[in-house]
PDB file of N, CA and C in Angstrom:
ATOM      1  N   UNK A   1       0.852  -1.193   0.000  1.00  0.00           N
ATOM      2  CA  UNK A   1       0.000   0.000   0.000  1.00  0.00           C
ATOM      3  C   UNK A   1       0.883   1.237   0.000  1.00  0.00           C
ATOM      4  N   UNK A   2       1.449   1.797  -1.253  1.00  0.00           N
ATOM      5  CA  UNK A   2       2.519   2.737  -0.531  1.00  0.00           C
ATOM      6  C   UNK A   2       1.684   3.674  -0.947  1.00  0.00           C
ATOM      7  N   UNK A   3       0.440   4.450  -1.057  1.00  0.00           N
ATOM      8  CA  UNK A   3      -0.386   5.238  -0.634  1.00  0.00           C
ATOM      9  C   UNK A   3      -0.123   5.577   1.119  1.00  0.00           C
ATOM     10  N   UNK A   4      -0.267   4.748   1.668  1.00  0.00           N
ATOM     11  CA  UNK A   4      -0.558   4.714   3.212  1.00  0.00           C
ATOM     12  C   UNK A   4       1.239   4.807   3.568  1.00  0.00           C
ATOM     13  N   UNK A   5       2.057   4.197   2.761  1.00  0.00           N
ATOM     14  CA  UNK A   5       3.613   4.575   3.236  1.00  0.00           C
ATOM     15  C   UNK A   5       3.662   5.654   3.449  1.00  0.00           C
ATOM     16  N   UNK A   6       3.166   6.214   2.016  1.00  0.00           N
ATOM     17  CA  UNK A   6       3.638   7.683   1.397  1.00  0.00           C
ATOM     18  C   UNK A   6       2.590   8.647   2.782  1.00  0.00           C
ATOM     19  N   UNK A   7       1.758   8.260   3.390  1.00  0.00           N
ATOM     20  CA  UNK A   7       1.065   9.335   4.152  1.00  0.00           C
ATOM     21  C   UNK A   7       1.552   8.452   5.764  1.00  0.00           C
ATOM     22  N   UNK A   8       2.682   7.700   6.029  1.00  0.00           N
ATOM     23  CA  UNK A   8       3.189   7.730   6.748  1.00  0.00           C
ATOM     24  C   UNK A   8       2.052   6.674   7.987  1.00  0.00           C
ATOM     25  N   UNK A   9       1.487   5.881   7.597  1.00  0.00           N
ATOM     26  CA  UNK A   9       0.516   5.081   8.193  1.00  0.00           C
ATOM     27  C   UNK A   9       1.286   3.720   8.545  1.00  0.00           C
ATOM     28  N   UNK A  10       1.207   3.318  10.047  1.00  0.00           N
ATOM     29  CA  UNK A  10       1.902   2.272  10.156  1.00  0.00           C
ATOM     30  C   UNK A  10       1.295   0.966   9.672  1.00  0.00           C
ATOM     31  N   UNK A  11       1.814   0.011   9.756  1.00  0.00           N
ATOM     32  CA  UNK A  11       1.378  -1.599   9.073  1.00  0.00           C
ATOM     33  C   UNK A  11       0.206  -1.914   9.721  1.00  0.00           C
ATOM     34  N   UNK A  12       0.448  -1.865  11.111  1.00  0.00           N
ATOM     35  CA  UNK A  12      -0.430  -2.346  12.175  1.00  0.00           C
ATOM     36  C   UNK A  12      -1.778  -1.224  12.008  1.00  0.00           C
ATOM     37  N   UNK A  13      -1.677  -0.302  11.715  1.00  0.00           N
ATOM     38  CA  UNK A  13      -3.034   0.485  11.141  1.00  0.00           C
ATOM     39  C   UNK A  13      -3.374   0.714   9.850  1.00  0.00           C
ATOM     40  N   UNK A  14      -2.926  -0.377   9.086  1.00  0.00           N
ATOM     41  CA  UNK A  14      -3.522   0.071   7.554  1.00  0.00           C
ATOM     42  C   UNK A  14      -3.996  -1.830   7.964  1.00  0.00           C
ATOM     43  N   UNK A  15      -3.954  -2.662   8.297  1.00  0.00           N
ATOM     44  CA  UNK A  15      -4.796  -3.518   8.591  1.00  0.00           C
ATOM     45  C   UNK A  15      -5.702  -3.588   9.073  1.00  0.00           C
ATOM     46  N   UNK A  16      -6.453  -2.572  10.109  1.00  0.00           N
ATOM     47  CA  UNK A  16      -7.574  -2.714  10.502  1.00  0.00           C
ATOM     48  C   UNK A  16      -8.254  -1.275   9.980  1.00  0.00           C
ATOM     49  N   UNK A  17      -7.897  -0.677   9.398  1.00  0.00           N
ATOM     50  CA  UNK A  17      -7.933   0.797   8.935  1.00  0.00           C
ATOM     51  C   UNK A  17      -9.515   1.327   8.500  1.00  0.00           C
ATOM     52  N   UNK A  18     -10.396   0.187   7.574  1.00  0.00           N
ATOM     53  CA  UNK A  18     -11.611   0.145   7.722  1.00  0.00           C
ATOM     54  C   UNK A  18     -12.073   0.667   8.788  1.00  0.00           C
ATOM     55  N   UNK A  19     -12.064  -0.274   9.729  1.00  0.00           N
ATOM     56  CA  UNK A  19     -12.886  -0.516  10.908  1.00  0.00           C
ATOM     57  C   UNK A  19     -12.641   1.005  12.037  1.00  0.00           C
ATOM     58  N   UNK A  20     -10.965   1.075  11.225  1.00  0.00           N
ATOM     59  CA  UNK A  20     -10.508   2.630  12.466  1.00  0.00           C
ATOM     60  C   UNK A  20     -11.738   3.677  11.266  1.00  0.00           C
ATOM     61  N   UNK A  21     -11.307   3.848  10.502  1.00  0.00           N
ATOM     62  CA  UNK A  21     -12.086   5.216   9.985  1.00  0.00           C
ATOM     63  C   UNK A  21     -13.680   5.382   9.744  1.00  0.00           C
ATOM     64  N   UNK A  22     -13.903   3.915   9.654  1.00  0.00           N
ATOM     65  CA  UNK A  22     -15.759   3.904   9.984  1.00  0.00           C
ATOM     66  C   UNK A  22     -16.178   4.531  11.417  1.00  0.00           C
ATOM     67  N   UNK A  23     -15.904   5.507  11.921  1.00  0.00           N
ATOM     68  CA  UNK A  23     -16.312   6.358  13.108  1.00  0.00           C
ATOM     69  C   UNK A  23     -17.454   5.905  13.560  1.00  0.00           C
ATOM     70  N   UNK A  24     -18.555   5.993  12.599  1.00  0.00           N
ATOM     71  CA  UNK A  24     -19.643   6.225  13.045  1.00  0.00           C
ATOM     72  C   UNK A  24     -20.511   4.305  13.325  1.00  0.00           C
ATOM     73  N   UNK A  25     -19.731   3.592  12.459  1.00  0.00           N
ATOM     74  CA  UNK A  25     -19.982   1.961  12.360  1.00  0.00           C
ATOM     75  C   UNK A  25     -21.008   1.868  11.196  1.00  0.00           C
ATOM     76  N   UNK A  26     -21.296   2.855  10.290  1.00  0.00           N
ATOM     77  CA  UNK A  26     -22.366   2.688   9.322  1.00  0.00           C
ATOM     78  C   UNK A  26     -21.521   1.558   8.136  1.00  0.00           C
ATOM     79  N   UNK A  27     -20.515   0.760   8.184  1.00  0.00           N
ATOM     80  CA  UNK A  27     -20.066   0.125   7.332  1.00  0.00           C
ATOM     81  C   UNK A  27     -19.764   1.120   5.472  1.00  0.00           C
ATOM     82  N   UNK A  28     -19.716   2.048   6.208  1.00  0.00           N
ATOM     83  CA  UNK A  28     -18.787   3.210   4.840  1.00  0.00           C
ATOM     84  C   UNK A  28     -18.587   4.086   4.909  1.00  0.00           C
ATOM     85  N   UNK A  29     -17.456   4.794   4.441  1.00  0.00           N
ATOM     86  CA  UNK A  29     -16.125   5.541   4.815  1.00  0.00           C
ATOM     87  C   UNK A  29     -16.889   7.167   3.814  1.00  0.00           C
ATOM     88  N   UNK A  30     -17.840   7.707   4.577  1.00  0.00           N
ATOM     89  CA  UNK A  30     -17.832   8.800   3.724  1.00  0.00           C
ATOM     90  C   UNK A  30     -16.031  10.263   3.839  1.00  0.00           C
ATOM     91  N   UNK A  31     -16.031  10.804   2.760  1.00  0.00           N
ATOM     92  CA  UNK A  31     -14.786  11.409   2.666  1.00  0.00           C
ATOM     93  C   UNK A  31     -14.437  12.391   4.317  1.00  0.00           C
ATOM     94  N   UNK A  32     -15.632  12.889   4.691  1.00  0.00           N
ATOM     95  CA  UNK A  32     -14.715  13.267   6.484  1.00  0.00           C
ATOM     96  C   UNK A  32     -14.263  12.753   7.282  1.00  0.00           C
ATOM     97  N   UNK A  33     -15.003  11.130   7.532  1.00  0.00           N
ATOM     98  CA  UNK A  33     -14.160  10.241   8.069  1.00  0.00           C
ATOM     99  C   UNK A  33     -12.805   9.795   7.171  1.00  0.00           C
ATOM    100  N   UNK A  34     -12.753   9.640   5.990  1.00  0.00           N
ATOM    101  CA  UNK A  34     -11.627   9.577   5.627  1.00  0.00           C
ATOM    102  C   UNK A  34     -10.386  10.356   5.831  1.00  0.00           C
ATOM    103  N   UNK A  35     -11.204  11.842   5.434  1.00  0.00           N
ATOM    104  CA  UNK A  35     -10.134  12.806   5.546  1.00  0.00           C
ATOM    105  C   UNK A  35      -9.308  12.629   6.807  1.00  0.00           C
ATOM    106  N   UNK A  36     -10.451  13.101   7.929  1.00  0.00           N
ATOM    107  CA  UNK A  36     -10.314  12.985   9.715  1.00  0.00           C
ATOM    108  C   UNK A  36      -9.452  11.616   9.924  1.00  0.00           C
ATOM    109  N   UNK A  37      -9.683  10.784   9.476  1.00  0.00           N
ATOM    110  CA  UNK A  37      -9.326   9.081   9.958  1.00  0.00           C
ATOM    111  C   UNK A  37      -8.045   9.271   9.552  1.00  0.00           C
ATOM    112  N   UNK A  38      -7.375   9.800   8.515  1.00  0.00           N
ATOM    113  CA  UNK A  38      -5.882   9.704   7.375  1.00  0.00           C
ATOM    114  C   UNK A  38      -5.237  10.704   8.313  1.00  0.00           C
ATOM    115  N   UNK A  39      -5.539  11.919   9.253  1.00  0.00           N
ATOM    116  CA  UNK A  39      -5.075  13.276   9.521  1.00  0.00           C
ATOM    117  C   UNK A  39      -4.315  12.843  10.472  1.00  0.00           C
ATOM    118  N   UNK A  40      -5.592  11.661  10.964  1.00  0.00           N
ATOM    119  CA  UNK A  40      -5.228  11.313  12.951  1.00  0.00           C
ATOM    120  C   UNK A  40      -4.077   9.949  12.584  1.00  0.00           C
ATOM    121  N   UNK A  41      -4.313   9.476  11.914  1.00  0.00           N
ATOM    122  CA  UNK A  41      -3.380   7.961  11.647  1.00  0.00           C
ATOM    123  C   UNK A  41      -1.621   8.859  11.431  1.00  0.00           C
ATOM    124  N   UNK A  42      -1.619   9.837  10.901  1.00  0.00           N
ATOM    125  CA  UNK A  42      -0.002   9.763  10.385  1.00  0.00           C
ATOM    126  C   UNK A  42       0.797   9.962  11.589  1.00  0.00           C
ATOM    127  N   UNK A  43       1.944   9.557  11.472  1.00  0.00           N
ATOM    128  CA  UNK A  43       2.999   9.166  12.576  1.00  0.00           C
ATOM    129  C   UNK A  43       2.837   8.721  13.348  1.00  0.00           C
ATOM    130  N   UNK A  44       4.030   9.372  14.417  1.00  0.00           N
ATOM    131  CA  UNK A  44       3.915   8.161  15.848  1.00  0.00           C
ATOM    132  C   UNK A  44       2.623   8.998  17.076  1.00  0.00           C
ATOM    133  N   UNK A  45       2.065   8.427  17.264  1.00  0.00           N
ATOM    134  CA  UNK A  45       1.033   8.994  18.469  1.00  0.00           C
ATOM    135  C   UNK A  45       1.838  10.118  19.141  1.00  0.00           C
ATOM    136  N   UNK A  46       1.641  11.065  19.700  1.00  0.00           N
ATOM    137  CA  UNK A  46       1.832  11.812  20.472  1.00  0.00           C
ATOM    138  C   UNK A  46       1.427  11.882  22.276  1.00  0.00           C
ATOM    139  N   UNK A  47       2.064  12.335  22.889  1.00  0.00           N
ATOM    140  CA  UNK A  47       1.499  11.627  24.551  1.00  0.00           C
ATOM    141  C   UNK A  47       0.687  12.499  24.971  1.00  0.00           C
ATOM    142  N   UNK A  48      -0.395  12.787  24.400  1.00  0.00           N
ATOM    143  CA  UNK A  48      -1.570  13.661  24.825  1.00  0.00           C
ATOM    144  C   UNK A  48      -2.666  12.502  24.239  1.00  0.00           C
ATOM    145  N   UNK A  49      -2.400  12.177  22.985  1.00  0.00           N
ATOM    146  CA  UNK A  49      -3.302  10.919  22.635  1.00  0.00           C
ATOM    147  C   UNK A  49      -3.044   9.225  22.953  1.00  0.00           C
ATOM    148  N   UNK A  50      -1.684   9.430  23.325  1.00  0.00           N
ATOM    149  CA  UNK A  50      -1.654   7.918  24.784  1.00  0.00           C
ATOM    150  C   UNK A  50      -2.543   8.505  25.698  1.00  0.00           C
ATOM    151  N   UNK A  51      -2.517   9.649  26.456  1.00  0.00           N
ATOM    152  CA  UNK A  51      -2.824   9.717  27.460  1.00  0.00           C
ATOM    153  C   UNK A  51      -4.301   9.646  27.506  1.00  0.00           C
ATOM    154  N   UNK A  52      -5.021  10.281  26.589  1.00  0.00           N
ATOM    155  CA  UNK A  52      -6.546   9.921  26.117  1.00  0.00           C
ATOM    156  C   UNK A  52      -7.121   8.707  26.063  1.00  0.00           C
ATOM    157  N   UNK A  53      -6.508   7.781  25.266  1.00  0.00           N
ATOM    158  CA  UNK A  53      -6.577   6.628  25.064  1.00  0.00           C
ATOM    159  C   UNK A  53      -6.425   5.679  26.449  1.00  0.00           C
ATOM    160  N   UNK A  54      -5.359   6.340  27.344  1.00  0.00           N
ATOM    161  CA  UNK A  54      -5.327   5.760  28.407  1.00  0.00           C
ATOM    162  C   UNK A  54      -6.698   6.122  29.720  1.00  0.00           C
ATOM    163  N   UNK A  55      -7.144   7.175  29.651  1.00  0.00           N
ATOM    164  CA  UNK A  55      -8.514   7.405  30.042  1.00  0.00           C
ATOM    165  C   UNK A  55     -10.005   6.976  29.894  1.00  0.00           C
ATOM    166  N   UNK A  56      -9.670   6.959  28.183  1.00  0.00           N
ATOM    167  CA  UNK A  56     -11.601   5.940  27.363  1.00  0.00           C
ATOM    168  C   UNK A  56     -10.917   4.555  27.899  1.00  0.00           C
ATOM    169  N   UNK A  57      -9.745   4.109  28.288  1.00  0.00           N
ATOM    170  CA  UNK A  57      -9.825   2.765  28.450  1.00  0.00           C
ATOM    171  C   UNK A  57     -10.179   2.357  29.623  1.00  0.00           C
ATOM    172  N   UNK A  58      -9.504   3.761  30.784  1.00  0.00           N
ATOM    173  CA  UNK A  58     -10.116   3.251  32.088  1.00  0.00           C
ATOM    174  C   UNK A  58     -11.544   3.653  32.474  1.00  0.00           C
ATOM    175  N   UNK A  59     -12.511   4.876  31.844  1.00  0.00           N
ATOM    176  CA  UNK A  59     -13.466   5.114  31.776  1.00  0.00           C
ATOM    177  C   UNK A  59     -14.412   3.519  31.133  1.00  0.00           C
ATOM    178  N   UNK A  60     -13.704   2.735  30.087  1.00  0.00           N
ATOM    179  CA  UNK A  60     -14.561   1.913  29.514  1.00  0.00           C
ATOM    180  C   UNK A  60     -14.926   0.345  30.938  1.00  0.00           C
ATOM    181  N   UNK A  61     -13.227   0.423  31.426  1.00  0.00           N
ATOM    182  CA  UNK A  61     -13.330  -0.349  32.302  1.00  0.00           C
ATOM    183  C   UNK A  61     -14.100  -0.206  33.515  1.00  0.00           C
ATOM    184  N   UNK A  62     -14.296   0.793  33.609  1.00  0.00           N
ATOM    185  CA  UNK A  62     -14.975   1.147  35.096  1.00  0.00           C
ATOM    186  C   UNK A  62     -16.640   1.003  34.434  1.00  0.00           C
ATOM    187  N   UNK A  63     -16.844   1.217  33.480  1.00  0.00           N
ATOM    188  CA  UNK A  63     -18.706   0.925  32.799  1.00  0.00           C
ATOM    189  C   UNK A  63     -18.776  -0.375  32.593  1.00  0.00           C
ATOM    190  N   UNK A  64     -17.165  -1.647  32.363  1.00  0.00           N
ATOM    191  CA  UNK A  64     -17.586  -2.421  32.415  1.00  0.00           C
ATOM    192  C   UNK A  64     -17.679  -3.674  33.612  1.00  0.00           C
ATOM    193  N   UNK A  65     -17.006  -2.823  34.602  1.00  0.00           N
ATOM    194  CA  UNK A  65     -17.162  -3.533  36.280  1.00  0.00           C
ATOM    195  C   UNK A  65     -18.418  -3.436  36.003  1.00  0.00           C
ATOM    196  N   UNK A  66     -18.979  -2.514  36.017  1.00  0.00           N
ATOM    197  CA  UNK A  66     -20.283  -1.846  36.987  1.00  0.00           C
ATOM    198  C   UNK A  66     -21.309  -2.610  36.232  1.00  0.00           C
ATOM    199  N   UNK A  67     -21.283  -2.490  34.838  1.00  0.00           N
ATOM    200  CA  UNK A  67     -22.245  -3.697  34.196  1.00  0.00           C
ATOM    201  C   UNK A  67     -21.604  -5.112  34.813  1.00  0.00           C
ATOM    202  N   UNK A  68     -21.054  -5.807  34.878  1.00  0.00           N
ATOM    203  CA  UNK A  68     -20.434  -7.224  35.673  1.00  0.00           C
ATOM    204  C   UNK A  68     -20.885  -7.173  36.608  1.00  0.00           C
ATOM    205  N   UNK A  69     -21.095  -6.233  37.576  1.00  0.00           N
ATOM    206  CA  UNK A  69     -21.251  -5.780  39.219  1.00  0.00           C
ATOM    207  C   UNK A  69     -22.879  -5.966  38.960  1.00  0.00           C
ATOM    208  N   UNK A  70     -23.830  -5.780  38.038  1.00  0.00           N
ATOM    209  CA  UNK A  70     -25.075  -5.784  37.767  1.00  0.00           C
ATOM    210  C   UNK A  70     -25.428  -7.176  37.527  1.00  0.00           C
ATOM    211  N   UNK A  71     -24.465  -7.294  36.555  1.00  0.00           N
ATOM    212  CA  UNK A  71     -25.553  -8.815  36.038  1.00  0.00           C
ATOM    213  C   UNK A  71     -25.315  -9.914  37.069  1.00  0.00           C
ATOM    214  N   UNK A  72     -23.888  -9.986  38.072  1.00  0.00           N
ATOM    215  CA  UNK A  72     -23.856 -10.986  38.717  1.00  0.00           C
ATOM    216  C   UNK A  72     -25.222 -10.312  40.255  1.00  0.00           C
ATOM    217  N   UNK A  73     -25.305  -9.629  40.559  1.00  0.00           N
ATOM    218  CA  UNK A  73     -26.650  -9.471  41.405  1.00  0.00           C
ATOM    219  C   UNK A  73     -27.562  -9.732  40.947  1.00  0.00           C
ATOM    220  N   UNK A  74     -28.107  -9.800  39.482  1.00  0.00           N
ATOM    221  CA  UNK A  74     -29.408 -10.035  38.885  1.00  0.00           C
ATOM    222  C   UNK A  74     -29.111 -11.729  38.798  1.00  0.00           C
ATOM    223  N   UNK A  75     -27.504 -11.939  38.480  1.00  0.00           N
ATOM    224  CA  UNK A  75     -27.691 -13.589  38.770  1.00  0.00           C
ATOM    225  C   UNK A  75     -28.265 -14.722  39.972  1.00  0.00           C
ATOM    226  N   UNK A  76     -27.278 -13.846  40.936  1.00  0.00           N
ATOM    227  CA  UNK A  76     -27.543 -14.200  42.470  1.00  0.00           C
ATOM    228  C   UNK A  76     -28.799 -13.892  42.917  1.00  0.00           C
ATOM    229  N   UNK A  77     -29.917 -12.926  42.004  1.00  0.00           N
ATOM    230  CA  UNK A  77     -31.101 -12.847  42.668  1.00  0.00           C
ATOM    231  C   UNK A  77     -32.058 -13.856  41.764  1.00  0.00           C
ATOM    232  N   UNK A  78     -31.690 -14.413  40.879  1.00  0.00           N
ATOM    233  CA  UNK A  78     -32.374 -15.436  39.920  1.00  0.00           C
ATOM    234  C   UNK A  78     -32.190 -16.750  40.493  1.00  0.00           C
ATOM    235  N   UNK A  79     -30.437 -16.933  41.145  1.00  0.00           N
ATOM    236  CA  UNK A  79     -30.649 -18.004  41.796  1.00  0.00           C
ATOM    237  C   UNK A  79     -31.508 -18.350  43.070  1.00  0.00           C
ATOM    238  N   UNK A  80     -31.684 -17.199  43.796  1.00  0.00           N
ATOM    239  CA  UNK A  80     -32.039 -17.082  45.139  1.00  0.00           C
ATOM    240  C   UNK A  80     -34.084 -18.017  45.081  1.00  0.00           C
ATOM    241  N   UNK A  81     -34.422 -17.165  43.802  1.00  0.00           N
ATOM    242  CA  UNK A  81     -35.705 -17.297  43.475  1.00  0.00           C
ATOM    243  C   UNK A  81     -35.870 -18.883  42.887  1.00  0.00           C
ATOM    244  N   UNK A  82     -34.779 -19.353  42.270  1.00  0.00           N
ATOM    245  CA  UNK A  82     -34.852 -20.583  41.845  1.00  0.00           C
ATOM    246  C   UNK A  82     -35.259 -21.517  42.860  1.00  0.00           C
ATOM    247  N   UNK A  83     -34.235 -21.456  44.070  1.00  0.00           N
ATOM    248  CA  UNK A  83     -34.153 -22.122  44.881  1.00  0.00           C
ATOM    249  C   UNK A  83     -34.881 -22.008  46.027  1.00  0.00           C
ATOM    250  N   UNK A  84     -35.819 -21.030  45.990  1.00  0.00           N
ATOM    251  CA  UNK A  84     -37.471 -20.556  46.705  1.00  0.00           C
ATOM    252  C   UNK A  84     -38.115 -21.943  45.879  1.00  0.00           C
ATOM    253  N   UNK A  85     -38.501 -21.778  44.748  1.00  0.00           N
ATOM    254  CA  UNK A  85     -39.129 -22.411  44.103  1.00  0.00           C
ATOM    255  C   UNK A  85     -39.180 -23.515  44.180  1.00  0.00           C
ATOM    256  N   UNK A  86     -37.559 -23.907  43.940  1.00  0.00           N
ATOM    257  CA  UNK A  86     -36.978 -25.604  44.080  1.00  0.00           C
ATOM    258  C   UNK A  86     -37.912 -26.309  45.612  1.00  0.00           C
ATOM    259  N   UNK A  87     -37.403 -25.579  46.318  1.00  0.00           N
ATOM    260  CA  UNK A  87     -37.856 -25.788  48.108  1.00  0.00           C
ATOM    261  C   UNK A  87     -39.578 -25.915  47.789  1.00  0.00           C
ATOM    262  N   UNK A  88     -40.099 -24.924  47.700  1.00  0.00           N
ATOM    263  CA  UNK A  88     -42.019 -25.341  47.107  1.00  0.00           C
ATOM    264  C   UNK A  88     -42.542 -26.403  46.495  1.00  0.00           C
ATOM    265  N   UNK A  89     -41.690 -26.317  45.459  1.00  0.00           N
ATOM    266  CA  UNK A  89     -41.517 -27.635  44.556  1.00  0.00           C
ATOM    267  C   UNK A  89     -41.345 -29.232  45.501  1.00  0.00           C
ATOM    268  N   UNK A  90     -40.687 -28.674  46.468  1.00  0.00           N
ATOM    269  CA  UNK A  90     -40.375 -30.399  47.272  1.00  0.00           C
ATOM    270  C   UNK A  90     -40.877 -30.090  48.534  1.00  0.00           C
ATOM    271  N   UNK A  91     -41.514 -29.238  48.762  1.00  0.00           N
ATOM    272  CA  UNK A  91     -42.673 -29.235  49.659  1.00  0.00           C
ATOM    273  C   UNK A  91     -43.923 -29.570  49.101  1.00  0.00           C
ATOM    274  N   UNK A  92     -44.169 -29.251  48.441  1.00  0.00           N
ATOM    275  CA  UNK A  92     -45.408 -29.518  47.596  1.00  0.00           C
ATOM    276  C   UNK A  92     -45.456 -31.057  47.065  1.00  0.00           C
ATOM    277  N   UNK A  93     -44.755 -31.652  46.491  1.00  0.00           N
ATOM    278  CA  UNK A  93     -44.186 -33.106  46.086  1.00  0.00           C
ATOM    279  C   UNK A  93     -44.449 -34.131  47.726  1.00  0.00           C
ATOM    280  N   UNK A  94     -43.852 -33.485  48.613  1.00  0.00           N
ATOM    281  CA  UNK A  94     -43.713 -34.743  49.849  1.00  0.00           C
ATOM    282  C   UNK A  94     -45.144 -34.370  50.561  1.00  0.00           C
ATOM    283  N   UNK A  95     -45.786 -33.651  50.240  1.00  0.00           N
ATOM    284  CA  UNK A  95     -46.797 -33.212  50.808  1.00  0.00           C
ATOM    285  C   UNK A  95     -48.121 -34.219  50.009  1.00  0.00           C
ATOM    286  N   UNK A  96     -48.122 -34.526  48.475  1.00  0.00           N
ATOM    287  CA  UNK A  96     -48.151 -35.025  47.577  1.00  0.00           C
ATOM    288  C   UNK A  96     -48.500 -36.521  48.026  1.00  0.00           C
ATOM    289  N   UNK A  97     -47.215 -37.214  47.839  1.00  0.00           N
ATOM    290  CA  UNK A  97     -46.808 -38.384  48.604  1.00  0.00           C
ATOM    291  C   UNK A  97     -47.283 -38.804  50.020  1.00  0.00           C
ATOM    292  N   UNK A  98     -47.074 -37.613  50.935  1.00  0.00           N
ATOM    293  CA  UNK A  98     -47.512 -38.195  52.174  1.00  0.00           C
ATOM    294  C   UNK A  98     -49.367 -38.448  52.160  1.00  0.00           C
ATOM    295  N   UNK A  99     -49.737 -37.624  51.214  1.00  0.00           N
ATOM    296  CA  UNK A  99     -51.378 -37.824  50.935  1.00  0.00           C
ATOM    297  C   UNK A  99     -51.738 -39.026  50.292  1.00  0.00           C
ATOM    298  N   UNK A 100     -50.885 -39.707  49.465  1.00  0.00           N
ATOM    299  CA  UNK A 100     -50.942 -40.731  48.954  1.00  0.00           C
ATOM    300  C   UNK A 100     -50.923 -41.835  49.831  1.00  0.00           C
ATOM    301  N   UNK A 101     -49.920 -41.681  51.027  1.00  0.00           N
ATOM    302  CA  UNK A 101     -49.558 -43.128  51.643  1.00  0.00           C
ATOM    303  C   UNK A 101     -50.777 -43.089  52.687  1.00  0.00           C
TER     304      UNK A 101
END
């Protein structure tokens, strides 16, 4: 691709390069995302955009405890109810049985 040489784009980002400049995820590259996507790709990162990058990552991590932190309480409260049930279920059954004998 020496298009992407020539504008100074590393290897490791002209392989996923689609997926970087589709911004929006509509599966196509209208020309501002291109333009914008080609502006931000050339050279080596700068440490204002590590440091960004290092923020949406801990911002992403902390939304994704907190969803984890959710679903395992909605788990533990599904089991809790299961095992209400289970217990009714074998109360109801020996209760069943003992009417029988």
């Amino acid at each position: 691709c020496t298009i992407f040489e020539d504008l100074d784009i590393a290897d490791d980002d002209q392989y996923n390069l689609f997926d970087t400049l589709d911004v929006d995820g509509s599966g196509t590259i209208d020309l501002h995302e291109l333009c914008d996507g080609i502006t931000k790709l050339r050279g080596d990162a700068c440490r204002s955009d590590i440091i960004a990058i290092n923020l949406m990552l801990h911002a992403l991590q902390t939304e994704v405890h907190g969803c984890n932190q959710s679903f395992l309480r909605s788990l533990q409260s599904q089991e809790d109810q299961i095992n209400q049930m289970h217990a009714v279920v074998c109360e109801n059954r020996a209760a069943v049985v003992a009417m029988r004998a």
